[in-house]
Structures are given as C-alpha cells and as structure tokens.
PDB file of N, CA and C in Angstrom:
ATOM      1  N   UNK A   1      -6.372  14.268  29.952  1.00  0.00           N
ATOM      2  CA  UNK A   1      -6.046  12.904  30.293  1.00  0.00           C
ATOM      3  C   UNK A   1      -5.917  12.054  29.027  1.00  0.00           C
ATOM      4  N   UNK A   2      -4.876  11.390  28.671  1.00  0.00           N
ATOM      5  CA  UNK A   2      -4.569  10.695  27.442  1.00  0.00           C
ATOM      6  C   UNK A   2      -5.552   9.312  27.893  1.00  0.00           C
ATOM      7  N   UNK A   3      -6.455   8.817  26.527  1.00  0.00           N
ATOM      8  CA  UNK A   3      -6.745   8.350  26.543  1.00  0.00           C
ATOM      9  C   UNK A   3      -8.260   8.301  26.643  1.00  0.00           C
ATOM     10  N   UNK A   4      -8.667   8.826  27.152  1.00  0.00           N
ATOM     11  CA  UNK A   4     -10.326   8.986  27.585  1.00  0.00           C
ATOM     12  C   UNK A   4     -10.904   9.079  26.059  1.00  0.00           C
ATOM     13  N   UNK A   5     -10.745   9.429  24.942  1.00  0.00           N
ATOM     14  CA  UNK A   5     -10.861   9.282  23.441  1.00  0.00           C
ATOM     15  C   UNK A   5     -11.190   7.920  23.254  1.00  0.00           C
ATOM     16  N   UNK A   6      -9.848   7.230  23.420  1.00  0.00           N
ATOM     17  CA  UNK A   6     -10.471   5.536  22.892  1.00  0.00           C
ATOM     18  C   UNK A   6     -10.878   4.857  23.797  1.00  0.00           C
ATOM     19  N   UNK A   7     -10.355   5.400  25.345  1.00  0.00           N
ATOM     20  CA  UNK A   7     -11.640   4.517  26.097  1.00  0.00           C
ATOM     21  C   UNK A   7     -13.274   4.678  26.072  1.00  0.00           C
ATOM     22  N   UNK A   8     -13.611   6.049  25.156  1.00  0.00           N
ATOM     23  CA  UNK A   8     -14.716   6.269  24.870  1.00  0.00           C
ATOM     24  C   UNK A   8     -15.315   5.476  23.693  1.00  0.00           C
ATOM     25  N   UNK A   9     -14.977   5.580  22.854  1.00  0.00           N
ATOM     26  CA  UNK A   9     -15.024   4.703  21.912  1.00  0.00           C
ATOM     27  C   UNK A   9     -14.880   2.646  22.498  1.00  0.00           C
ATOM     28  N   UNK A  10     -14.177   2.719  22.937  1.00  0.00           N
ATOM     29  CA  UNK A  10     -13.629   1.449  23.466  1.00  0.00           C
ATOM     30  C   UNK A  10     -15.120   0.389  24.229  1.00  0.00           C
ATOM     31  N   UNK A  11     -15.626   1.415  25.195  1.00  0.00           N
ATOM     32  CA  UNK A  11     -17.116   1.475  26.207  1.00  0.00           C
ATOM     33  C   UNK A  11     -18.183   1.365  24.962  1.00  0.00           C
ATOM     34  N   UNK A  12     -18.303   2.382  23.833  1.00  0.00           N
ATOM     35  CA  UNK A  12     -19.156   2.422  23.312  1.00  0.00           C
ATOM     36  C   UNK A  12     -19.529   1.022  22.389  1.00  0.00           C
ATOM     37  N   UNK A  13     -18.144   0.223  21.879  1.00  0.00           N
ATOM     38  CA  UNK A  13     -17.733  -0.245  21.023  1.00  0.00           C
ATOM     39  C   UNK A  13     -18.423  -1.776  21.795  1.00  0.00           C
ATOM     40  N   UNK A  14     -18.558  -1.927  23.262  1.00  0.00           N
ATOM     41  CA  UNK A  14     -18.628  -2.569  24.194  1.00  0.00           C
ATOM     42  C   UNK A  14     -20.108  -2.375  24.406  1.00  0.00           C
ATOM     43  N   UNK A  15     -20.652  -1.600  24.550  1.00  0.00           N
ATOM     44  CA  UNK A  15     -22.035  -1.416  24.801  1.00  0.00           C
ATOM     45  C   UNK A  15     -22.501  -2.333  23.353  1.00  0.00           C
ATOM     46  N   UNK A  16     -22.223  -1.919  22.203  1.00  0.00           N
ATOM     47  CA  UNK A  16     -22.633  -1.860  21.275  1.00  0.00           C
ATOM     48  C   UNK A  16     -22.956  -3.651  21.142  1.00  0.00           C
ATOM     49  N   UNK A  17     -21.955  -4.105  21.196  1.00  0.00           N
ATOM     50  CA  UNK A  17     -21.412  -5.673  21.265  1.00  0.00           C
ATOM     51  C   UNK A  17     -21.997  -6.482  22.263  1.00  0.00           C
ATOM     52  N   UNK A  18     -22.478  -5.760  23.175  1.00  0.00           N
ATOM     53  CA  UNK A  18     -23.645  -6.576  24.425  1.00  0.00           C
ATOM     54  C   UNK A  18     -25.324  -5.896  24.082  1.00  0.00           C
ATOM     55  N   UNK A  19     -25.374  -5.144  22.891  1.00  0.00           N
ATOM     56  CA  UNK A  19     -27.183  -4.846  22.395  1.00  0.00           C
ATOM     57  C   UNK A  19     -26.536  -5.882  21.316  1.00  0.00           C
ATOM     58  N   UNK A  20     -25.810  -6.021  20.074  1.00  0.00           N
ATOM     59  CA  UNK A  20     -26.131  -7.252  19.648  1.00  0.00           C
ATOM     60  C   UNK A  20     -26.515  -8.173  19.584  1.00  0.00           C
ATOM     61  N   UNK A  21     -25.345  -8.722  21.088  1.00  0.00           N
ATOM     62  CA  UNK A  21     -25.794 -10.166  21.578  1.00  0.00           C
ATOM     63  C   UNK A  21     -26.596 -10.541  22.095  1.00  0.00           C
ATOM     64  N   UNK A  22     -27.326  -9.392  22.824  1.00  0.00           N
ATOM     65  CA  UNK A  22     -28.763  -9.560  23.714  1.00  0.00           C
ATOM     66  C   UNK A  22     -29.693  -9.724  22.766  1.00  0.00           C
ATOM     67  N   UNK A  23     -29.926  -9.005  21.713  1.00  0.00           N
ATOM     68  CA  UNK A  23     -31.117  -9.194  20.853  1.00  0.00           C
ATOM     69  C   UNK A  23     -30.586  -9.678  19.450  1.00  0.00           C
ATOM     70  N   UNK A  24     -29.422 -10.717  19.430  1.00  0.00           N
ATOM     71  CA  UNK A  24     -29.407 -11.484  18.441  1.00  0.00           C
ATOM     72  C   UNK A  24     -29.312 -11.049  16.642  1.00  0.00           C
ATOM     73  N   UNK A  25     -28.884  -9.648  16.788  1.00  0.00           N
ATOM     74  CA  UNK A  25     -28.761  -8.790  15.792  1.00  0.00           C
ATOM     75  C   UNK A  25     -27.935  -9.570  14.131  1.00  0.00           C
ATOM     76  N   UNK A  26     -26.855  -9.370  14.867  1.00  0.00           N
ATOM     77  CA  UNK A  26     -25.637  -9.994  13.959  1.00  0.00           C
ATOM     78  C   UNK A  26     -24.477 -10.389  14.220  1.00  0.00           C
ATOM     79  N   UNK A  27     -23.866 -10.478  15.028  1.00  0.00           N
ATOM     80  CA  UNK A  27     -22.576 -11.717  15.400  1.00  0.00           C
ATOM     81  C   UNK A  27     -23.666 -12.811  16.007  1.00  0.00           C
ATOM     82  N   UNK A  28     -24.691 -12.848  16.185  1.00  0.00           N
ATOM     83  CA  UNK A  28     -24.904 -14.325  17.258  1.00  0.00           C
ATOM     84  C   UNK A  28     -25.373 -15.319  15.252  1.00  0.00           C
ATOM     85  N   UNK A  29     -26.237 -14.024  14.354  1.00  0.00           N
ATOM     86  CA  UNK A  29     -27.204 -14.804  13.732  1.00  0.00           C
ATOM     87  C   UNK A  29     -25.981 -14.928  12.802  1.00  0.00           C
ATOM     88  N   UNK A  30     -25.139 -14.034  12.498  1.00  0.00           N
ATOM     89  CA  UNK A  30     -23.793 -15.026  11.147  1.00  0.00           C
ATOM     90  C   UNK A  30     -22.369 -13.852  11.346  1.00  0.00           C
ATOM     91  N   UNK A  31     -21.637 -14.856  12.450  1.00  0.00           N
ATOM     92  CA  UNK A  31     -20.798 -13.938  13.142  1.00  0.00           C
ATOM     93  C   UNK A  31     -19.416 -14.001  12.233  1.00  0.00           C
ATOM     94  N   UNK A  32     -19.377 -14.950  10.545  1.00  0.00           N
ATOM     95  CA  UNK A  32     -18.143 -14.718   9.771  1.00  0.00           C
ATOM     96  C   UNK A  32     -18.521 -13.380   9.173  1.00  0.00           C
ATOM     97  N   UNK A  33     -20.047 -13.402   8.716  1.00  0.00           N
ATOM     98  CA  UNK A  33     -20.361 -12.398   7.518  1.00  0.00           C
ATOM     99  C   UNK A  33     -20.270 -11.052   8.363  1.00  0.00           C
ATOM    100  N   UNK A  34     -20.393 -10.681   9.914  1.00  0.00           N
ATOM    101  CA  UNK A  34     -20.446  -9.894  10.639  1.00  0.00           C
ATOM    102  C   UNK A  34     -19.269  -9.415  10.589  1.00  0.00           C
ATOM    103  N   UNK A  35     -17.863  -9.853  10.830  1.00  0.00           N
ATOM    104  CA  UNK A  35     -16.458  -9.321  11.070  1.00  0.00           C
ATOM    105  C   UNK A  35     -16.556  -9.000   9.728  1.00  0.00           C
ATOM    106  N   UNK A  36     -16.236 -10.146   8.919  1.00  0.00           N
ATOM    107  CA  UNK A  36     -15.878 -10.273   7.354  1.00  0.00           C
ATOM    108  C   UNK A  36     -16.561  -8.769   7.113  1.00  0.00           C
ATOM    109  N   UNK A  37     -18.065  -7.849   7.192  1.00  0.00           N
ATOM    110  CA  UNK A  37     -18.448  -6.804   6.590  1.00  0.00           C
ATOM    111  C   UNK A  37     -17.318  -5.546   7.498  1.00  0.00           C
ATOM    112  N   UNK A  38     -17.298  -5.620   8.990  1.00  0.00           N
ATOM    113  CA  UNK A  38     -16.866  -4.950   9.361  1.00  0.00           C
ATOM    114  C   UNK A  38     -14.963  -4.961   8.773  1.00  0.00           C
ATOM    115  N   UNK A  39     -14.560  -5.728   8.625  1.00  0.00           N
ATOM    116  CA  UNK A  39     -13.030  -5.846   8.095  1.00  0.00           C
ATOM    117  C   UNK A  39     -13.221  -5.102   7.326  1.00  0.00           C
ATOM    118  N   UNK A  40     -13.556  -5.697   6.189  1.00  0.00           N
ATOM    119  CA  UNK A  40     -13.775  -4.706   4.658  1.00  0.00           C
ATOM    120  C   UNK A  40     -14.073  -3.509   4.720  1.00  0.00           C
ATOM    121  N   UNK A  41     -15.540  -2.609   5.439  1.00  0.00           N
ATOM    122  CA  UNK A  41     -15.657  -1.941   5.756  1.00  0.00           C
ATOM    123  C   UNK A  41     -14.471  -1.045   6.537  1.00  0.00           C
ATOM    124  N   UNK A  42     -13.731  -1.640   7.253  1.00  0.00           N
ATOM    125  CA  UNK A  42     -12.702  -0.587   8.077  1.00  0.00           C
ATOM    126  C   UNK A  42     -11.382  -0.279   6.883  1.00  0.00           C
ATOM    127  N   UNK A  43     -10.983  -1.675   6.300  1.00  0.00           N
ATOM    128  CA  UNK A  43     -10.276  -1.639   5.591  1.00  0.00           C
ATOM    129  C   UNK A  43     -10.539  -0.279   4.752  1.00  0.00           C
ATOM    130  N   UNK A  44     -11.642  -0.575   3.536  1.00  0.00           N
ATOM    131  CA  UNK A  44     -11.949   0.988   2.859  1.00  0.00           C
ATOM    132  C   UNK A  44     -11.931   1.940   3.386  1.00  0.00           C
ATOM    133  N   UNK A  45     -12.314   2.245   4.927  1.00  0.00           N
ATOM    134  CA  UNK A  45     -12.307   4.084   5.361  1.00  0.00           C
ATOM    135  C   UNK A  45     -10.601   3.886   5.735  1.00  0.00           C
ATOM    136  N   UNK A  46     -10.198   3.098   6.031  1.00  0.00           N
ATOM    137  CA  UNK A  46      -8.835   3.294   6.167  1.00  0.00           C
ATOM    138  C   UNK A  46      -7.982   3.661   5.267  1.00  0.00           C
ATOM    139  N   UNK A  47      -8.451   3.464   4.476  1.00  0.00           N
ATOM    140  CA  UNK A  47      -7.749   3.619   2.560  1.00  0.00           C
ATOM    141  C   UNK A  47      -8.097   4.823   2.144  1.00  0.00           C
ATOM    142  N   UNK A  48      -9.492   5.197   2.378  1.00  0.00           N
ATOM    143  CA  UNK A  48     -10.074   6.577   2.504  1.00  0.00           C
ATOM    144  C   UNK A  48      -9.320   7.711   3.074  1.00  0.00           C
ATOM    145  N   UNK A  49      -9.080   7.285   4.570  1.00  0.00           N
ATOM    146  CA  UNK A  49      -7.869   8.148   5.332  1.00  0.00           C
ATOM    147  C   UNK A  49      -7.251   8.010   4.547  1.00  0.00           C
ATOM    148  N   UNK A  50      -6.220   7.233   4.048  1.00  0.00           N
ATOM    149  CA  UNK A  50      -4.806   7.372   3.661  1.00  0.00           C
ATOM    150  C   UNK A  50      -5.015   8.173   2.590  1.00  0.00           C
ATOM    151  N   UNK A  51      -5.780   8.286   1.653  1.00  0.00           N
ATOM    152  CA  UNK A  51      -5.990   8.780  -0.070  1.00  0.00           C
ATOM    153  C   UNK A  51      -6.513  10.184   1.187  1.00  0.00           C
ATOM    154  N   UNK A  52      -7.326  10.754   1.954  1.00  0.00           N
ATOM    155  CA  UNK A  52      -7.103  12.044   2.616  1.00  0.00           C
ATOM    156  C   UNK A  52      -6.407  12.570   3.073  1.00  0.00           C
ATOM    157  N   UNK A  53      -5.053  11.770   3.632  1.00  0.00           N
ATOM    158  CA  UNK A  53      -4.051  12.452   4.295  1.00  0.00           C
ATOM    159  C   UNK A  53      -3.106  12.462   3.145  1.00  0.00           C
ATOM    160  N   UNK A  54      -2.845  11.603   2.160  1.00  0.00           N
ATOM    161  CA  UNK A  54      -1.585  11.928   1.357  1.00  0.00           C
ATOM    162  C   UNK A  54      -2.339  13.036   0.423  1.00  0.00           C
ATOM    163  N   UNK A  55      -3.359  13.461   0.225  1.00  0.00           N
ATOM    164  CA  UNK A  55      -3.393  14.580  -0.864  1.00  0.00           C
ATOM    165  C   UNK A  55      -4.013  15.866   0.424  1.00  0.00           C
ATOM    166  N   UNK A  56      -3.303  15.779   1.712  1.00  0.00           N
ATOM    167  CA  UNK A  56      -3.594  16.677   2.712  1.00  0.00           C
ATOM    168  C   UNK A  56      -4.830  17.407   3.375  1.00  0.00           C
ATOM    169  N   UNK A  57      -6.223  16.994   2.851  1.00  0.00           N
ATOM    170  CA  UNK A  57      -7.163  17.258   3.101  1.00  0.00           C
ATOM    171  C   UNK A  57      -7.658  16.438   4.325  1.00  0.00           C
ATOM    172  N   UNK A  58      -7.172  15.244   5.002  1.00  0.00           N
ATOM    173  CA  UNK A  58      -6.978  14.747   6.320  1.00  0.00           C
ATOM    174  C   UNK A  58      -5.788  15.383   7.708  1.00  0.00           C
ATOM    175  N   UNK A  59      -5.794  15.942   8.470  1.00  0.00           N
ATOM    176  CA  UNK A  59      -4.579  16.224   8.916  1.00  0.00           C
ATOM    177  C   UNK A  59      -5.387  16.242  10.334  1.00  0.00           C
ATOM    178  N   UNK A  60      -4.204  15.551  11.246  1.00  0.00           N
ATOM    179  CA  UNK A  60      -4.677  14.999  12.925  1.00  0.00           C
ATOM    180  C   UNK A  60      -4.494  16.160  13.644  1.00  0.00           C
ATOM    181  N   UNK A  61      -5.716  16.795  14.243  1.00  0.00           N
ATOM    182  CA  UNK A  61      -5.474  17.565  15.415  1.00  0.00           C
ATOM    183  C   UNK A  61      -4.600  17.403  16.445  1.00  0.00           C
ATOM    184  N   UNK A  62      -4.365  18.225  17.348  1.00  0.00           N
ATOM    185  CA  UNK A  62      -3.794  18.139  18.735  1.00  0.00           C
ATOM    186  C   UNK A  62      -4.773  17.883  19.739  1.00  0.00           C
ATOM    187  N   UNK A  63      -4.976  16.678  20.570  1.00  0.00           N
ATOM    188  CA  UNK A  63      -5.762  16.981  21.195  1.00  0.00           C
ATOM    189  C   UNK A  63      -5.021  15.844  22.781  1.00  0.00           C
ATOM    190  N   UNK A  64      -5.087  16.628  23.790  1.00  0.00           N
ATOM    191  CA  UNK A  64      -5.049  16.066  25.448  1.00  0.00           C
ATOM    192  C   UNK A  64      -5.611  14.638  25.069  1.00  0.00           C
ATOM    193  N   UNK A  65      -6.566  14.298  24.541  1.00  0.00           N
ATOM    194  CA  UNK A  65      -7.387  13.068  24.941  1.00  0.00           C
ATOM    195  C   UNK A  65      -7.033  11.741  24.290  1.00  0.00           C
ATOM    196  N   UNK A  66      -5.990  12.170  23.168  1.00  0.00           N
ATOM    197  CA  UNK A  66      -5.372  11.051  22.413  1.00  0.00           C
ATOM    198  C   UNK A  66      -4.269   9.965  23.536  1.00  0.00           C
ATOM    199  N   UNK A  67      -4.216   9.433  22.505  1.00  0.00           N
ATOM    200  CA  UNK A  67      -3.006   8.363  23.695  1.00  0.00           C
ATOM    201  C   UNK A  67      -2.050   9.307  23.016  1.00  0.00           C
ATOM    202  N   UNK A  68      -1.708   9.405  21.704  1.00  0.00           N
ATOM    203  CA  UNK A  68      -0.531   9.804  21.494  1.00  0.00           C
ATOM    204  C   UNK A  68       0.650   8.455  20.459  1.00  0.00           C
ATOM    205  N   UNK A  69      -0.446   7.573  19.814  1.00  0.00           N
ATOM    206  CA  UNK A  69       0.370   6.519  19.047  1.00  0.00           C
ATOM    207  C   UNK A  69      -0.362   6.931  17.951  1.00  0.00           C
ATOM    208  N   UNK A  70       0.584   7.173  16.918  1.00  0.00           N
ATOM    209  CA  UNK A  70       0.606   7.090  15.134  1.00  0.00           C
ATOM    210  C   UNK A  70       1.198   6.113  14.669  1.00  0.00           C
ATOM    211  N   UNK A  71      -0.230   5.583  13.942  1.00  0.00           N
ATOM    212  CA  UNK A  71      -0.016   4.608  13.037  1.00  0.00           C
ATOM    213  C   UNK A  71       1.069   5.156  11.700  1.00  0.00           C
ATOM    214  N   UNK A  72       0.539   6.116  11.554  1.00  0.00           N
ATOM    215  CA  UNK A  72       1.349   6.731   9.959  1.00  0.00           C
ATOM    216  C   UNK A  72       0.952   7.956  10.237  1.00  0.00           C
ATOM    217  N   UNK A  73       1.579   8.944   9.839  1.00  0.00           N
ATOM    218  CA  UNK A  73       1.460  10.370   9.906  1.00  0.00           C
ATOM    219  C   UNK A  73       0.182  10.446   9.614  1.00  0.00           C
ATOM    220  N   UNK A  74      -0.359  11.395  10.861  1.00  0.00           N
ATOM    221  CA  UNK A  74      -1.450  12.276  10.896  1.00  0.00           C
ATOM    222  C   UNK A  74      -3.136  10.784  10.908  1.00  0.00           C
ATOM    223  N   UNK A  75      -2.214   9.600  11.297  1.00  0.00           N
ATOM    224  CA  UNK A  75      -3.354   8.639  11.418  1.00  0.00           C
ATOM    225  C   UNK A  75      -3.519   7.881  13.264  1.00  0.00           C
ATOM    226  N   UNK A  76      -3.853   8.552  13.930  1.00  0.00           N
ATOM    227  CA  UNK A  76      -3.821   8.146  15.060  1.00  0.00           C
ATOM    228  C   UNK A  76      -4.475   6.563  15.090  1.00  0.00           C
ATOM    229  N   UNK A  77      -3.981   5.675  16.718  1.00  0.00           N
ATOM    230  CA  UNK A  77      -4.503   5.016  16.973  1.00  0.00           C
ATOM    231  C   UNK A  77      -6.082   4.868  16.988  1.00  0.00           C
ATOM    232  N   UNK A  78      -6.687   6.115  17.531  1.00  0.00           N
ATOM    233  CA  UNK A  78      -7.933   6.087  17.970  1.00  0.00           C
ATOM    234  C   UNK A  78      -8.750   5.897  16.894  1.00  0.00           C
ATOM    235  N   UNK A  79      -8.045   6.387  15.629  1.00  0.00           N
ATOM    236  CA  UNK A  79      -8.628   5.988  14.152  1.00  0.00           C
ATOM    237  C   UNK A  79      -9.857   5.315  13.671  1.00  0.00           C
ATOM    238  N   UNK A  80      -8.136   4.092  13.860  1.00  0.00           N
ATOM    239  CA  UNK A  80      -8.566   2.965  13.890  1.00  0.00           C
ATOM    240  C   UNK A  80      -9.550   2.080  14.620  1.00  0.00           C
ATOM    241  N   UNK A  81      -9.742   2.569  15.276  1.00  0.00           N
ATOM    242  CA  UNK A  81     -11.107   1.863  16.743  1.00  0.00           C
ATOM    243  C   UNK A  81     -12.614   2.425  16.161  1.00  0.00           C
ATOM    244  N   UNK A  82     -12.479   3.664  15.978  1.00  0.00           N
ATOM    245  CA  UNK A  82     -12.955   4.520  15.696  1.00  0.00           C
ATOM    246  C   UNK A  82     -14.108   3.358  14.224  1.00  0.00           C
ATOM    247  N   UNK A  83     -12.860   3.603  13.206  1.00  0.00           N
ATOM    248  CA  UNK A  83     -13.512   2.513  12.360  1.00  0.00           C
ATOM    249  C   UNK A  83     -14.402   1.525  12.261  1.00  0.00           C
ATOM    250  N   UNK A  84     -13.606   0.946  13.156  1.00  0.00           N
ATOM    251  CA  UNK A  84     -14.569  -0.416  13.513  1.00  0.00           C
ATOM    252  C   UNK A  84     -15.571  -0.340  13.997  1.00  0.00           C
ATOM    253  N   UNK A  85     -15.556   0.602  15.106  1.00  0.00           N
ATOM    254  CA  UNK A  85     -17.074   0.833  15.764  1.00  0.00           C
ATOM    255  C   UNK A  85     -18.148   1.205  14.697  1.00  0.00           C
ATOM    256  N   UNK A  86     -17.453   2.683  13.954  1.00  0.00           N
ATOM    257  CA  UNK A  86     -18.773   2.520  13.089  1.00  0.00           C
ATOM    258  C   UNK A  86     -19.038   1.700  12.684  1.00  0.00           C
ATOM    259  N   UNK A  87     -18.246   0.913  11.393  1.00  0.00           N
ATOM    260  CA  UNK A  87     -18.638  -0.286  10.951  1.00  0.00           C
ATOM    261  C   UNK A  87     -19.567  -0.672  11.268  1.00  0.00           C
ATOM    262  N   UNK A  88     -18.910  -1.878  12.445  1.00  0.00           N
ATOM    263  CA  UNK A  88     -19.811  -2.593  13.122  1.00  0.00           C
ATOM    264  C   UNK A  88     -21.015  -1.875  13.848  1.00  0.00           C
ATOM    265  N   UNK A  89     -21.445  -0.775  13.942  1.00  0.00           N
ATOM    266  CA  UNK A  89     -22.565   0.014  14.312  1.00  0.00           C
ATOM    267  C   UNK A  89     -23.182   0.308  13.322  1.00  0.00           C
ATOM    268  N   UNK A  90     -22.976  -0.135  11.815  1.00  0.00           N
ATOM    269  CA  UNK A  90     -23.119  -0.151  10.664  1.00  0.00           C
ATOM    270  C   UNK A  90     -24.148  -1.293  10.432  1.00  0.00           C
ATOM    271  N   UNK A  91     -23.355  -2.117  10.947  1.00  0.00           N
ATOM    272  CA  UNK A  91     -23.776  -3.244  10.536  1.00  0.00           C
ATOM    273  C   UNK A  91     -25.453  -3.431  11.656  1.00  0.00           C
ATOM    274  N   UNK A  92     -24.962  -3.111  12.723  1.00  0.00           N
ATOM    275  CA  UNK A  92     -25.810  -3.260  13.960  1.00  0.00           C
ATOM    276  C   UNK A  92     -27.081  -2.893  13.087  1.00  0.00           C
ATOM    277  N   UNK A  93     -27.189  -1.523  12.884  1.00  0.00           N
ATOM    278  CA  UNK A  93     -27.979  -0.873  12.478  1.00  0.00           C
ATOM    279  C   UNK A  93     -29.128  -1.602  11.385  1.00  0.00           C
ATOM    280  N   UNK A  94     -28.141  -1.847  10.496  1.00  0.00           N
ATOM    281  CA  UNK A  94     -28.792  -2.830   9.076  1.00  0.00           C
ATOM    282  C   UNK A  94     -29.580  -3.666   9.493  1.00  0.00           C
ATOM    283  N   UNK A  95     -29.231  -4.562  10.534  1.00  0.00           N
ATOM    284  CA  UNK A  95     -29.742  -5.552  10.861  1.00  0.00           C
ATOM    285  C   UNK A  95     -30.980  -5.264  12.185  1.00  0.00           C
ATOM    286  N   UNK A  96     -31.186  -4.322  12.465  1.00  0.00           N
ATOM    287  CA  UNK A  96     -32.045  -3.504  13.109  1.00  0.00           C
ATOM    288  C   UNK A  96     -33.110  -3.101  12.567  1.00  0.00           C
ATOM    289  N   UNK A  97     -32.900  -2.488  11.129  1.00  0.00           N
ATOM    290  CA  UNK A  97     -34.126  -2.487  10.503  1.00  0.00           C
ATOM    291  C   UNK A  97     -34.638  -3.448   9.500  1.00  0.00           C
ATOM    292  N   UNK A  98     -34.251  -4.283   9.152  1.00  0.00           N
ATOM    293  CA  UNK A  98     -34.400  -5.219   8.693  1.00  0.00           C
ATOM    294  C   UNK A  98     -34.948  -5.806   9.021  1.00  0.00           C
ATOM    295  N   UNK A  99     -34.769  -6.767  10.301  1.00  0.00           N
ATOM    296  CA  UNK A  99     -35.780  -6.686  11.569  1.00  0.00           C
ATOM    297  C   UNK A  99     -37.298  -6.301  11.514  1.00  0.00           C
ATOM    298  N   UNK A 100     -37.288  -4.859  11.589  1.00  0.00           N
ATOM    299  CA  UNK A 100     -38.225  -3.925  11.853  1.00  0.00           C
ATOM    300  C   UNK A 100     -39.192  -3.895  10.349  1.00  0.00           C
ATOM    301  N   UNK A 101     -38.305  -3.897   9.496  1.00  0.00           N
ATOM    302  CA  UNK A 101     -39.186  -4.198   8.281  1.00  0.00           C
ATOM    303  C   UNK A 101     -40.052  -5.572   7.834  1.00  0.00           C
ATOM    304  N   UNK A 102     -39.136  -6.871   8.034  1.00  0.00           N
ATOM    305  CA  UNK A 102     -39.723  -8.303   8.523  1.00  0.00           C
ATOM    306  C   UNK A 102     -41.052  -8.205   9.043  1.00  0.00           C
ATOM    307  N   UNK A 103     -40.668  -7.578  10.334  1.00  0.00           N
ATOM    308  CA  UNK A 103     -42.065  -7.211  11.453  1.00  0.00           C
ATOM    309  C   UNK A 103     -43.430  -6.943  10.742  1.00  0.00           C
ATOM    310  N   UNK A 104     -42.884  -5.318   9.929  1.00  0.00           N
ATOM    311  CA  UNK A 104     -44.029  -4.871   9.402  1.00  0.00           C
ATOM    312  C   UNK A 104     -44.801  -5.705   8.363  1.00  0.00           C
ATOM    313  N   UNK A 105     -43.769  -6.244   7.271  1.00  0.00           N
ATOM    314  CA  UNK A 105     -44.176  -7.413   6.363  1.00  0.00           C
ATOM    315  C   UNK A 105     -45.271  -8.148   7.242  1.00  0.00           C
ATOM    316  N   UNK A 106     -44.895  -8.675   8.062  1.00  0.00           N
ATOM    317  CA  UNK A 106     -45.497 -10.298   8.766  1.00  0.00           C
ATOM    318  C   UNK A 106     -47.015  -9.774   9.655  1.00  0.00           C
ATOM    319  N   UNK A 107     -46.858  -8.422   9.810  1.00  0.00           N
ATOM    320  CA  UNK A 107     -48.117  -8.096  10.744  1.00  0.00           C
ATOM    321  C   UNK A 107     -49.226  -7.531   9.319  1.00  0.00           C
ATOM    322  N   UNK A 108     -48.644  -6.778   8.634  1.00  0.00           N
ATOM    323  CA  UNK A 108     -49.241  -6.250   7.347  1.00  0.00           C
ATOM    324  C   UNK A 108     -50.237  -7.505   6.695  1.00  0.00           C
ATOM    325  N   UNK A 109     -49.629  -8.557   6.749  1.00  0.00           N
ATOM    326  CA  UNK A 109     -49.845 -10.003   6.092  1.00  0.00           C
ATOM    327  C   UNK A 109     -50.820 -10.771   6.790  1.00  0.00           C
ATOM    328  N   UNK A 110     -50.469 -10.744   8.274  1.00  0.00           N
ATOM    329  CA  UNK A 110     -51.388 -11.083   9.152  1.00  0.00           C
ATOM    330  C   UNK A 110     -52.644 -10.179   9.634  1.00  0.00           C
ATOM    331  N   UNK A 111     -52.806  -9.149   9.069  1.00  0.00           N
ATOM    332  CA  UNK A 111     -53.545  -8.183   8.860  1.00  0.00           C
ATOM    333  C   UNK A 111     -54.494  -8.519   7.645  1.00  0.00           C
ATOM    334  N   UNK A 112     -53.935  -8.654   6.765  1.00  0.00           N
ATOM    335  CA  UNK A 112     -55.045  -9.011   5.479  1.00  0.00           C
ATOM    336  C   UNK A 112     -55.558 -10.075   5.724  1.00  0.00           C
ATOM    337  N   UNK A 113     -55.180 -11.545   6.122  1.00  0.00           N
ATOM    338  CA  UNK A 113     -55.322 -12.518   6.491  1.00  0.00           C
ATOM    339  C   UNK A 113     -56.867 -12.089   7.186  1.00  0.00           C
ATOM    340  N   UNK A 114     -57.185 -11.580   8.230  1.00  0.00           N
ATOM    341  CA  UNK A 114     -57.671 -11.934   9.379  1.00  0.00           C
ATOM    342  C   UNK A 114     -58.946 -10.938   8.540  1.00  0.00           C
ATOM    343  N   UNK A 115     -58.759  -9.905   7.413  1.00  0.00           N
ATOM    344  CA  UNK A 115     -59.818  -9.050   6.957  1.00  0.00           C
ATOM    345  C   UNK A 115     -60.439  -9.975   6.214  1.00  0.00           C
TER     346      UNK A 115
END
C-alpha cells in the first residue's frame, strides 16, 4: 500500500507534537528557536543525503510503502518528513533531559539544604 511509510512517520511526527505540547517541552517554551533548530537541522541531513547520493553511497530502495515522489534522484519524499521528525525528536529529547537534569540539580540542593 503506497504510503503507509509517511503516514507512519506522519502519526509519529503527530504524536510527537502533542507530548511536546502537553508537557511544555519546546515549541510552547521558545517555538522560533524550536523550528529555527529543526530547519537547520533538516537542512544539514539533507545536504548530507545529497553529498551521499552524488558520491553513490546513498541509493533509494524499492519499496510498496513509498508514495512514489522524488524529490531528486534516489531522494524520496518520505526523506524529507523523515528529517524533520528526527530533528524535531531531537530537539524533544534535549529538552527532556534537561528538564530531568534541572530536577536533579534542584532536589540535590534541596537535599543539602534540609541536612
């Protein structure tokens, strides 16, 4: 079935974007610096692809599940989606432990405090 590839990605990309916003990760707390990392970020693996496919060490499978749109030889649509999600699951992430490290700081602190 064409397609089930980036609608997978597409769902995930979607899940991903409603745990953000629920727990305030990174598009709610600075949603320019959020795209702005993910742009850049896609931009470079995209450049990455291209510098892999023109010296041929990138080359696009055959596969049922694609839609079947090339951006540029041997660079499918789904790629590109593909990209971004990590990215921005990139980013998710960062800001996840960061978080988690804050935490430990502030309880560690409030820990000596109270000894």
């Amino acid at each position: 079935m064409p397609g089930i590839y980036l609608g997978a990605i597409l769902f995930s990309l979607a899940g991903m974007i409603a745990i953000d916003v629920k727990f305030s990760l990174a598009l709610r707390v600075a949603p320019i610096r959020t795209i702005a990392a993910v742009l850049v970020a896609t931009v470079f693996f995209l450049a990455w692809d291209a510098v892999g496919i023109a010296t041929g060490v990138f080359v696009k499978g055959e596969s049922p599940l694609f839609v079947g749109v090339e951006l540029a030889p041997h660079l499918p649509l789904e790629e590109v989606f593909f990209l971004v999600f990590l990215s921005y699951l990139a980013v998710v992430m960062y800001a996840v432990f960061e978080r988690r490290a804050r935490a430990r700081i502030r309880d560690r602190a409030r820990v000596e405090e109270e000894a």
